[in-house]
Protein backbone atom coordinates (compact mmCIF):
# COMPACT_ATOMS: atom_id res chain seq x y z
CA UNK A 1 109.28 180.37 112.76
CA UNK A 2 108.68 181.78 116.57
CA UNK A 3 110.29 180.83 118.85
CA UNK A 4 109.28 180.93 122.91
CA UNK A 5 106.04 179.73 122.52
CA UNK A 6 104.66 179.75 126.14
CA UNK A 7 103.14 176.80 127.60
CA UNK A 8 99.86 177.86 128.05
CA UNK A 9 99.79 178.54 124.24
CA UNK A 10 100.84 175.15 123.40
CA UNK A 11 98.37 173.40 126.46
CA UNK A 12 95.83 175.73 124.47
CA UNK A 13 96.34 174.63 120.56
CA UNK A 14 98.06 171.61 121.12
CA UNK A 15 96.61 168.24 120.19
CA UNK A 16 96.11 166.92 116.35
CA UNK A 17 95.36 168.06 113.00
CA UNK A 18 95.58 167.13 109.16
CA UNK A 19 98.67 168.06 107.35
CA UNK A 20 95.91 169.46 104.45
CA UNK A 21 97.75 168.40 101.65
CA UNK A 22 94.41 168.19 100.32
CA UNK A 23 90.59 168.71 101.20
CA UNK A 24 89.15 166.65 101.94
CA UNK A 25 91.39 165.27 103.67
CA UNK A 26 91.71 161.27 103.57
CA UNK A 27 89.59 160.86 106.87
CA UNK A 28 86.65 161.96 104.52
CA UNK A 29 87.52 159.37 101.94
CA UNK A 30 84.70 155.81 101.68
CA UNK A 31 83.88 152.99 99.61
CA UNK A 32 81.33 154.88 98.11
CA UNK A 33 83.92 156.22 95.76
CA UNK A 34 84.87 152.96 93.36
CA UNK A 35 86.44 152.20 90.19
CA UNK A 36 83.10 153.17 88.01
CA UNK A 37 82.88 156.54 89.51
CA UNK A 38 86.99 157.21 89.03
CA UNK A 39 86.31 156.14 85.11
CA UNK A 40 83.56 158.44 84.73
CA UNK A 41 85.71 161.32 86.66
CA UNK A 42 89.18 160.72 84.20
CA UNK A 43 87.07 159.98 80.89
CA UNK A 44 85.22 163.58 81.70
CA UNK A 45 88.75 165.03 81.46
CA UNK A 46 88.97 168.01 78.70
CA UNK A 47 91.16 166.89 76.08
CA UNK A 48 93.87 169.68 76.35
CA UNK A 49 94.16 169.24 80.62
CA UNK A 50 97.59 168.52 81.80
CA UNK A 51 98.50 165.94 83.93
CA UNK A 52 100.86 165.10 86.45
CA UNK A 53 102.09 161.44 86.86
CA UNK A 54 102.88 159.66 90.39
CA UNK A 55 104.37 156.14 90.99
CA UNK A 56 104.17 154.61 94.12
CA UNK A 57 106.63 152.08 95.39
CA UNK A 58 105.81 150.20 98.64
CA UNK A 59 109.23 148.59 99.01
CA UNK A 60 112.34 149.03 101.06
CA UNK A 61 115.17 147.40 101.75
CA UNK A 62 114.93 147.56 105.23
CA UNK A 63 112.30 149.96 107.57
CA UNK A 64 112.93 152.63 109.33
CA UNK A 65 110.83 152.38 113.04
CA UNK A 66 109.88 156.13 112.76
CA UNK A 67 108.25 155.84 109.14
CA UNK A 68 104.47 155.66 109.11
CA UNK A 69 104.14 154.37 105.53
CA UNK A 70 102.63 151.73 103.85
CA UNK A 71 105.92 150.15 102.82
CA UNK A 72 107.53 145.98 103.24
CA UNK A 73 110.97 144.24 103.09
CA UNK A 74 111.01 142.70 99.57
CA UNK A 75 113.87 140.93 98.52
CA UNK A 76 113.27 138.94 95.72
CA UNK A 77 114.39 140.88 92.40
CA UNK A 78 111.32 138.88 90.27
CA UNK A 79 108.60 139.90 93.00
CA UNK A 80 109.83 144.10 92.05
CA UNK A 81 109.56 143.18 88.69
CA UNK A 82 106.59 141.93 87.95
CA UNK A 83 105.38 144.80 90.49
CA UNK A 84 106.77 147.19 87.74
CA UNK A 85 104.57 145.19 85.43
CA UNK A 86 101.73 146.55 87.33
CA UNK A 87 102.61 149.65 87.38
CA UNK A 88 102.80 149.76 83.57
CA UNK A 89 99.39 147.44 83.17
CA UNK A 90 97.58 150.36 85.61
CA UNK A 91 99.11 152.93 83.54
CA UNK A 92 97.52 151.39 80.17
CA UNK A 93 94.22 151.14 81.97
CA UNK A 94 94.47 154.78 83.13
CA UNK A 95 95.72 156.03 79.28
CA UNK A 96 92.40 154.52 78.23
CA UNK A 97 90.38 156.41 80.13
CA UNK A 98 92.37 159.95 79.29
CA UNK A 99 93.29 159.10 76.30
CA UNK A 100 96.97 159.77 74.89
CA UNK A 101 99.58 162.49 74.43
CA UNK A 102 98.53 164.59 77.12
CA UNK A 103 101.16 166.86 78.62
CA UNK A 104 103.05 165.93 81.86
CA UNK A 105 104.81 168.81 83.50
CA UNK A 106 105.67 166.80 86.94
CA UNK A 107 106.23 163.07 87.35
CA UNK A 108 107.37 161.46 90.61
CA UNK A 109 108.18 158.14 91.72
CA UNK A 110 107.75 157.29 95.66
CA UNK A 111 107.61 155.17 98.35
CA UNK A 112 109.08 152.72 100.12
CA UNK A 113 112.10 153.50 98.14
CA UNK A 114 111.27 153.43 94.25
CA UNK A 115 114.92 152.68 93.30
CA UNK A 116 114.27 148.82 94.71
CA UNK A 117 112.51 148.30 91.54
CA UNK A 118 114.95 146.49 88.87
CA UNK A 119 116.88 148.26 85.71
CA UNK A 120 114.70 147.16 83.58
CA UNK A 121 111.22 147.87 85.34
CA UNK A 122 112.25 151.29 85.59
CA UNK A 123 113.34 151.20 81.80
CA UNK A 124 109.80 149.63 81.00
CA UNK A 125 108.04 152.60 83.21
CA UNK A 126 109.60 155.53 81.65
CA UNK A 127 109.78 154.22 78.00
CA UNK A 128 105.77 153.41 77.97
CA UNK A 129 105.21 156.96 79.94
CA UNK A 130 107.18 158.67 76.76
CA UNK A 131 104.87 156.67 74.43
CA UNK A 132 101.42 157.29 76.35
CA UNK A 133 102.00 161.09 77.39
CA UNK A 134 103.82 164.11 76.33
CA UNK A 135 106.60 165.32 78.63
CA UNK A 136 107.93 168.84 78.60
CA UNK A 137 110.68 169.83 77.86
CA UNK A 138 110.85 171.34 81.19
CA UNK A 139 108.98 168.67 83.05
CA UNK A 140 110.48 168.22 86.92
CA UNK A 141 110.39 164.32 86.70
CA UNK A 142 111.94 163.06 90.26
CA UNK A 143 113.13 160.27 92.11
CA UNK A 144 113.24 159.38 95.91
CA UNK A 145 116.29 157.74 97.15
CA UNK A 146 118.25 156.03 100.76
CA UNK A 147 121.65 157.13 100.71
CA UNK A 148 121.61 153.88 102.29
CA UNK A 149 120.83 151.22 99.41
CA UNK A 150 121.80 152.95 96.22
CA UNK A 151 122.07 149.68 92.98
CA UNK A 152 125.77 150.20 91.19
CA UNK A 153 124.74 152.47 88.34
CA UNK A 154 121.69 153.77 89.52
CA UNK A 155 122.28 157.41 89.69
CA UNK A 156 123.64 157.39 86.00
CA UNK A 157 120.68 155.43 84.51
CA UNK A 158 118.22 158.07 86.32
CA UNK A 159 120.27 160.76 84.58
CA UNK A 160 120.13 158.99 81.18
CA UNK A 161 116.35 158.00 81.95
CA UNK A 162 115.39 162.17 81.97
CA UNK A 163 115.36 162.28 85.82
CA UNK A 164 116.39 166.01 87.27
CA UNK A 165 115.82 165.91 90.58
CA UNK A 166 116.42 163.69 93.81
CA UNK A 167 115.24 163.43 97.05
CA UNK A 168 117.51 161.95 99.41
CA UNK A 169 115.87 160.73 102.98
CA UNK A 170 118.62 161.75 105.85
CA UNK A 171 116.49 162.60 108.68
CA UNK A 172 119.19 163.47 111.58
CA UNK A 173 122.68 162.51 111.63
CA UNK A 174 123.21 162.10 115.01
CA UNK A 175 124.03 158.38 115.85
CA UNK A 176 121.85 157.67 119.00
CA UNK A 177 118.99 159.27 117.09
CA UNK A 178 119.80 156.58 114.24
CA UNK A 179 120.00 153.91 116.41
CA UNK A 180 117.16 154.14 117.96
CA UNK A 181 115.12 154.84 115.07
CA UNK A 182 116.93 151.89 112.79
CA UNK A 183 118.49 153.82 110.70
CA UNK A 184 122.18 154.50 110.57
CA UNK A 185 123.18 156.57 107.88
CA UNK A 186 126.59 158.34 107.79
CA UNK A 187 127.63 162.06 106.63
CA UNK A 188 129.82 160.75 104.59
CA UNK A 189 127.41 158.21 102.92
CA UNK A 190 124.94 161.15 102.06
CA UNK A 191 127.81 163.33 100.74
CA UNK A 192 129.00 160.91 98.28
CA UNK A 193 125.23 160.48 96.59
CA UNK A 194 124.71 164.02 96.88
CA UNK A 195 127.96 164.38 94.81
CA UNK A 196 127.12 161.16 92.52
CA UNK A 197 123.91 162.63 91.65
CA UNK A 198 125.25 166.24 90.44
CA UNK A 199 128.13 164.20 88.43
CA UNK A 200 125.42 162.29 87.03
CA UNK A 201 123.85 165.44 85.77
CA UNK A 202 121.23 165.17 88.08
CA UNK A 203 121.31 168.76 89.27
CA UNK A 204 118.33 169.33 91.41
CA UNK A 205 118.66 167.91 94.74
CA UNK A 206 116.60 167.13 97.61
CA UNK A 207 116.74 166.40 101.11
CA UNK A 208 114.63 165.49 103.77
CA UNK A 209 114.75 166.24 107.80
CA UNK A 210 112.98 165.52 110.76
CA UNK A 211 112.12 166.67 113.91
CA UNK A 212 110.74 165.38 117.34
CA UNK A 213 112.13 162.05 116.83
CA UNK A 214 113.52 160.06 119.99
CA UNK A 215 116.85 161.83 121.51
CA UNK A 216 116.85 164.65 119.57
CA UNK A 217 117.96 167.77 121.51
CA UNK A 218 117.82 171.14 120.25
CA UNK A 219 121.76 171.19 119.74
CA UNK A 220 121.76 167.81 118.03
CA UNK A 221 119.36 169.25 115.50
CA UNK A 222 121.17 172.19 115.14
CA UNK A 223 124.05 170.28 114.29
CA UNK A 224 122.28 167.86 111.62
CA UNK A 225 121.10 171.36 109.72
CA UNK A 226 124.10 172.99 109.80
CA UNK A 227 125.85 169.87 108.05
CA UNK A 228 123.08 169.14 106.11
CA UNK A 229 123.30 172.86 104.75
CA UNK A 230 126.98 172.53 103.92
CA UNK A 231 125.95 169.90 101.24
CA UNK A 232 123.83 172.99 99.12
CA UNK A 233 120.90 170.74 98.38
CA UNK A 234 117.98 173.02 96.13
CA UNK A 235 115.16 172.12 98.50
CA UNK A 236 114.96 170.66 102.05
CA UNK A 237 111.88 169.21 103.91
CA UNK A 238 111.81 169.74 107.53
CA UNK A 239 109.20 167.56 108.92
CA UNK A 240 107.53 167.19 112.43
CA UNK A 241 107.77 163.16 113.47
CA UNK A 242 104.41 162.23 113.33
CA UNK A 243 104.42 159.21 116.21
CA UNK A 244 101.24 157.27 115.20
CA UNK A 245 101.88 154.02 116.99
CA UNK A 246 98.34 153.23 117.20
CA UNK A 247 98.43 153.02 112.87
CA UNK A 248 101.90 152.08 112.63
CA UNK A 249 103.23 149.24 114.62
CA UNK A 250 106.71 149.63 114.12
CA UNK A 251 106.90 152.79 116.05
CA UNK A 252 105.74 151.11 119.17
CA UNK A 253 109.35 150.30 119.26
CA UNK A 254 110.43 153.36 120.02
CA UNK A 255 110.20 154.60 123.64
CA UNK A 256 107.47 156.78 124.39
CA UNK A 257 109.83 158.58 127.22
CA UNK A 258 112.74 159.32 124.45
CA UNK A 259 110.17 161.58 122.32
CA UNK A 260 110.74 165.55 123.05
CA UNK A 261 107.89 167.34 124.22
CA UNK A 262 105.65 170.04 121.93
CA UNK A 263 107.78 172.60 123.60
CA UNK A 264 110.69 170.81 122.88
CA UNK A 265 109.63 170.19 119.22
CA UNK A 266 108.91 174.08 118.47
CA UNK A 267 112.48 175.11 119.50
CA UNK A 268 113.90 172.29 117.38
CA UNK A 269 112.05 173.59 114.43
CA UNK A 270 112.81 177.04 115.57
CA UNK A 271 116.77 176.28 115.29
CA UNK A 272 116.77 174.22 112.26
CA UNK A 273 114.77 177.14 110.67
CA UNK A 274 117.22 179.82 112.12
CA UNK A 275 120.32 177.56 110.42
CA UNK A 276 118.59 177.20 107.31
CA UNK A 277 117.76 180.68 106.91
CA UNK A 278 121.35 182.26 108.27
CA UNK A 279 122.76 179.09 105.25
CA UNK A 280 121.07 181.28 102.70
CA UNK A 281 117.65 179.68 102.50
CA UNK A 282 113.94 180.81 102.06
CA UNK A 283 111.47 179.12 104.71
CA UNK A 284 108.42 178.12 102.42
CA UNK A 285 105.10 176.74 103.94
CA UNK A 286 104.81 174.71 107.21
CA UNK A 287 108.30 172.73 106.32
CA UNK A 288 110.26 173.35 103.05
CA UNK A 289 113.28 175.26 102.54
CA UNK A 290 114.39 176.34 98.83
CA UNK A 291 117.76 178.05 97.67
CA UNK A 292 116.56 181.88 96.17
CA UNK A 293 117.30 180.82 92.79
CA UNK A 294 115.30 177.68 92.93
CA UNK A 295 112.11 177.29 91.41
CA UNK A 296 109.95 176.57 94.70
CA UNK A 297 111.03 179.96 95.74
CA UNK A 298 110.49 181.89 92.78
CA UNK A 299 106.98 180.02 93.03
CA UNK A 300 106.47 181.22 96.48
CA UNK A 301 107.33 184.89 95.66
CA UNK A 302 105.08 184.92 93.04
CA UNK A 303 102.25 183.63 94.97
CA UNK A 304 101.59 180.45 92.83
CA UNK A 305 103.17 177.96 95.02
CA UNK A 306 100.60 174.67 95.17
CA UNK A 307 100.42 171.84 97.98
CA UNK A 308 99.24 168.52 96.99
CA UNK A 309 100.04 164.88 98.61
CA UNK A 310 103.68 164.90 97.45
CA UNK A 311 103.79 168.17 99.40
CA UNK A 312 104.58 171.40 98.49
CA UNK A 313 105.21 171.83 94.80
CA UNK A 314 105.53 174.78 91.41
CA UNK A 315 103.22 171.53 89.80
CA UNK A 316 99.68 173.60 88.70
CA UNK A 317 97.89 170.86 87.43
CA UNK A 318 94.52 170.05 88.84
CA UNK A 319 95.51 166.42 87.90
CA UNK A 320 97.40 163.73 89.77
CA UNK A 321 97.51 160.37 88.49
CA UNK A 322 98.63 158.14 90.91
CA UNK A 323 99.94 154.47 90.21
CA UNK A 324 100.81 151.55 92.16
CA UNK A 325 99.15 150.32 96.02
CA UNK A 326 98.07 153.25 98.44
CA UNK A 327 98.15 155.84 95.50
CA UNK A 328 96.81 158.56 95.76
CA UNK A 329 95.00 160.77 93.19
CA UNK A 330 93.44 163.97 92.32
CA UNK A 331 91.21 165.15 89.49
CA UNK A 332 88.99 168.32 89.72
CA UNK A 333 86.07 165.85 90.13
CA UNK A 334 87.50 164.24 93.74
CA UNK A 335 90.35 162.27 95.14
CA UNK A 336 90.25 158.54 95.25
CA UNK A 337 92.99 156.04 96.78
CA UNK A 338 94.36 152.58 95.50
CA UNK A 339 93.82 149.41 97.45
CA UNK A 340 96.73 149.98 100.63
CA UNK A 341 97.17 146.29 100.30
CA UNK A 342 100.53 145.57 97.92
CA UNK A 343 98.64 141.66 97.38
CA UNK A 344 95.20 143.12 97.52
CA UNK A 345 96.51 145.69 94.56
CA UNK A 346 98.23 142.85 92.68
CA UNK A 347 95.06 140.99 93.24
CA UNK A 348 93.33 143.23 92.35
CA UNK A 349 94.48 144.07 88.88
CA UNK A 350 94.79 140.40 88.27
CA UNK A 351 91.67 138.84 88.60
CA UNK A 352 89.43 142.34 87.64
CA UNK A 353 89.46 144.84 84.40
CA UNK A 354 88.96 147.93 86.49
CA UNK A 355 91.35 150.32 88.36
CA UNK A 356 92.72 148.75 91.57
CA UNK A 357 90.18 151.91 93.58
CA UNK A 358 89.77 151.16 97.27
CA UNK A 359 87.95 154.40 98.50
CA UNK A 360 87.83 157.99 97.57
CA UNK A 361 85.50 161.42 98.01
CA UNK A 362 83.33 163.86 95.63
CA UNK A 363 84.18 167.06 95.81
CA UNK A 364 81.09 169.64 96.18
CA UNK A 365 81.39 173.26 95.21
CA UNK A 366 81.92 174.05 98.50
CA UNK A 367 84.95 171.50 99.22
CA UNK A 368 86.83 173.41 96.06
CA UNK A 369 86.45 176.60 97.47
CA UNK A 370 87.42 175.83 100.81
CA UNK A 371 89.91 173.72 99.69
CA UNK A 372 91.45 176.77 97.45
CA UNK A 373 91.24 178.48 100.46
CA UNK A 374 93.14 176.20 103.20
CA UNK A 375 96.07 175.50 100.06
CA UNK A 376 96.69 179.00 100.06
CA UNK A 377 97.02 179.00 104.05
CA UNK A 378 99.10 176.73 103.87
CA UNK A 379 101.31 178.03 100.91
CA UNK A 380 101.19 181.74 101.86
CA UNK A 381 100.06 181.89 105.62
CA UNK A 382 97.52 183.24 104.92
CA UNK A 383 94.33 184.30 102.57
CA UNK A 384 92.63 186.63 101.55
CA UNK A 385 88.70 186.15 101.93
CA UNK A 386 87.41 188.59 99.61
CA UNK A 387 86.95 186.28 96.50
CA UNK A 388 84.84 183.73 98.55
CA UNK A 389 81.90 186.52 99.65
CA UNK A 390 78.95 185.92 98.32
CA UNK A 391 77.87 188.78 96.25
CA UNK A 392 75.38 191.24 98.65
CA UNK A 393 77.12 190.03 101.91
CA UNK A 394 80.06 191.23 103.99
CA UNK A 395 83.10 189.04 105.48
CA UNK A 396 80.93 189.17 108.77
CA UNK A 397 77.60 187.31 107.05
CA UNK A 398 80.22 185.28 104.94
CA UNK A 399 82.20 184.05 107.52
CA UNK A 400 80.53 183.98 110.94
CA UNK A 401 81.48 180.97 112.29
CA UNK A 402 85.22 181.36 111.11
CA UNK A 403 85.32 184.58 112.92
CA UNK A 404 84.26 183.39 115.94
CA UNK A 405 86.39 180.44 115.58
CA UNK A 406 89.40 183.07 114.95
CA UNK A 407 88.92 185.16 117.83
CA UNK A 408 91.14 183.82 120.19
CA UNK A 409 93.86 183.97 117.62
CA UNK A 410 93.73 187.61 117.30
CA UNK A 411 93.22 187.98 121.16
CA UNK A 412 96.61 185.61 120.98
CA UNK A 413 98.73 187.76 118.69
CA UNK A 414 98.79 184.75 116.73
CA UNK A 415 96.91 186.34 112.99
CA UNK A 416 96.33 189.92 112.16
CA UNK A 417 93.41 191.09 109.56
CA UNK A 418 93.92 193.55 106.80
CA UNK A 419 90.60 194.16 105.53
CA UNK A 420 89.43 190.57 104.57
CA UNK A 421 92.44 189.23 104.60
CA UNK A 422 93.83 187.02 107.28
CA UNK A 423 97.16 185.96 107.92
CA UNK A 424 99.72 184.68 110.59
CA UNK A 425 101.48 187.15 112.85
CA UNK A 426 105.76 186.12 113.70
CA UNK A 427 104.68 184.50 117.04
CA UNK A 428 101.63 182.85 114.97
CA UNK A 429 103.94 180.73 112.64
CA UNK A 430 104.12 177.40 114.06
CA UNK A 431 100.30 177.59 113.73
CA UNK A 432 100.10 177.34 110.58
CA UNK A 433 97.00 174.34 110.32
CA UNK A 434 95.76 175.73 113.25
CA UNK A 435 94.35 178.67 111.04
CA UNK A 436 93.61 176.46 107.68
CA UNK A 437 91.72 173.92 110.06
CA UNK A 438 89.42 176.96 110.94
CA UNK A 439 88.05 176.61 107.48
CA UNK A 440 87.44 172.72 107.65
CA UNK A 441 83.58 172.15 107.95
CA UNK A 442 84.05 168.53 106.79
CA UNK A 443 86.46 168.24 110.03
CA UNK A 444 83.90 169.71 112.22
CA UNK A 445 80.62 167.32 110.58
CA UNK A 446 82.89 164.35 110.96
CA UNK A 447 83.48 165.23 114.71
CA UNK A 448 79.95 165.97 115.28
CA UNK A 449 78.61 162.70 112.73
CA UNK A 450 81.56 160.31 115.15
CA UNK A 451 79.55 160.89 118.87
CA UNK A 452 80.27 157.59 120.13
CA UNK A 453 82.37 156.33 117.16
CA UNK A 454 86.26 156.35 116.75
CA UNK A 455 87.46 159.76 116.58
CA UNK A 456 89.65 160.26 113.22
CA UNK A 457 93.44 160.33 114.44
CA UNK A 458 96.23 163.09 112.76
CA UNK A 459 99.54 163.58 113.81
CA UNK A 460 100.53 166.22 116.58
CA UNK A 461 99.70 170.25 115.65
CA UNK A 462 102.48 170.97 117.19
């Protein structure tokens, strides 16, 4: 991470981009994609592909104002439980469409906060998944937990139910920073799940940060690492608050004036990442941290690190198969999404045979390759172009328009080239989707298709 990034810099790249945990991205997805086009892609599946298994949550016990995801309040115990239900009945539909025993090497439950669902739902879930699939031996199945609202018993039944890894959501620890963001969550309350988990058995742990929210100072952040670190979780995701009022309504309560600046952002990424890395860490991607030994950083060493929509992950499979409302999957075919709507999902799977599909996107030969391309910007910081010249051209002929496009980045200090490959410079390192949205022609079409239309809205680049 640099640090010192000069205004003009920031007035010059600032404004928004994807987070590219996939292309193309979600802006590109339509209704033209529906459940009979998602059958066809998941029964064309060859029998011995591997796939990874995602379970999507939307409940909480109570919201946080800085979250932008499609979660609700639901209190009623039978409501979560016949929403497990679903989750199985979806499953079945899916299993008959891929047919059984395929392998699972990742599975990953989400949300919301997956752990509202009841004992037995999550019993139901992970007996039928050990019936329908395969899972490794050394399959990373995790869970996503608040410190906050954890059921008596909970962490023990994940350990007995195979899970090996949790993600705990902390965010900042500093109390006006909770307060104003509705979430007040204690050191002490993390600790003690942190430690419950690991006497569980539940060894690999998680936890999740974030920066640029309302009243954060650089010192205050420094201070949430530093603790944070102290607790020796495996991974940690540092995020940038992505303040999306205008698709989020609950972050309208938080004042605009209390939100740092994009200066003020970089240099509290800057510090977290300098306590992070002096705590023994390795920076990975635009926002994960991994102890040495872990496997994230043995993945990133080797160069076979992936991204997909949980993030960055060791998970290799060109599968995702995603369950439950807003969903989101992958298959080499295209991504498709689930109906956002928890009672238009329910509906949904009620009242129609089908998968609950609301919109998704066809991938073209082109979108793969580019798409291989921007994942390995975004894993490695950089890429090299050499595999993606046509065969009687140079990187010139290949990549005109990206060059172009790139110029000011080189005239920046921001990238350096050897031979075809491209990648980010010290000072260059905050702009990380800066250089992977140079190779986005569906962004650019979409920009040029939307004269006069809504412009497509992503969170700040910076």
């Amino acid at each position: 991470m640099a640090a010192n990034i000069s205004p003009d810099l920031i007035a010059r790249y600032g404004g928004n981009l994807p987070r590219y945990t996939s292309y193309p991205t979600a802006v590109s997805f339509s209704d033209a994609i529906g459940p009979q086009e998602v059958a066809d892609w998941l029964k064309a599946l060859p029998p011995e592909q591997s796939v990874s298994l995602y379970f999507h949550v939307p409940f909480c016990d109570e919201l946080c104002r800085f979250c932008a995801c499609n979660t609700a309040v639901m209190r009623q115990e039978e409501a979560r439980a016949a929403y497990g239900d679903l989750l199985l009945e979806e499953m079945h539909r899916i299993v008959a469409l891929v047919g059984q025993g395929r392998v699972v090497r990742h599975l990953h439950f989400g949300g919301g906060t997956p752990t509202t669902l009841p004992e037995t739902a999550l019993r139901n879930v992970m007996s039928a998944v050990r019936e329908q699939f395969r899972l490794a031996d050394d399959a990373e199945i995790a869970m996503e937990m608040d410190p906050r609202h954890v059921p008596e018993g909970m962490l023990p039944l994940l350990a007995e139910l195979g899970f090996n890894r949790i993600s705990f959501g902390v965010q900042d620890l500093d109390r006006i920073v909770q307060e104003t963001c509705g979430r007040v969550q204690s050191y002490e309350q993390t600790l003690a799940c942190v430690e419950q988990a690991r006497a569980a058995g539940v060894n690999g742990v998680n936890i999740d940060l974030i920066y640029g929210l309302p009243y954060q100072t650089v010192e205050s952040v420094q201070d949430t690492a530093r603790r944070v670190a102290g607790m020796r979780p495996d991974r940690l995701a540092v995020f940038g608050y992505a303040h999306v009022p205008w698709k989020q309504k609950r972050q309208q309560l938080i004042p605009q004036d209390s939100l740092p600046s994009s200066e003020e952002r970089l240099q509290q990424a800057d510090r977290i990442d300098r306590v992070l890395v002096e705590e023994g860490y390795k920076s990975i991607g635009l926002d994960h941290y991994a102890h040495p030994e872990d496997a994230m950083a043995h993945a990133y060493e080797a160069g076979t690190l992936h991204r997909n929509f949980q993030g960055y992950t060791i998970d290799s499979s060109p599968v995702l198969l995603g369950m439950g409302a807003s969903a989101i999957s992958m298959t080499p075919d295209g991504f498709y999404q689930n109906i956002p709507s928890t009672a238009a999902y329910i509906r949904a799977l009620k009242e129609h045979d089908g998968l609950p599909v609301a919109r998704g996107v066809f991938r073209t030969e082109e979108d793969r390759w580019r798409g291989k391309v921007i994942e390995t910007v975004m894993c490695l910081s950089g890429v090299d172009l050499t595999p993606y010249i046509p065969s009687g051209q140079g990187l010139e002929q290949a990549f005109a328009e990206e060059l172009e496009a790139l110029r000011p980045f080189e005239e920046d200090g921001l990238i350096r080239w050897e031979g075809n490959r491209v990648s980010l410079t010290e000072k260059g390192g905050p702009f990380l989707r800066h250089l992977a949205a140079v190779f986005d022609t569906r962004r650019k079409e979409l920009a040029a298709a939307g004269e006069g239309k809504p412009v497509p809205r992503f969170s700040s680049s910076l």
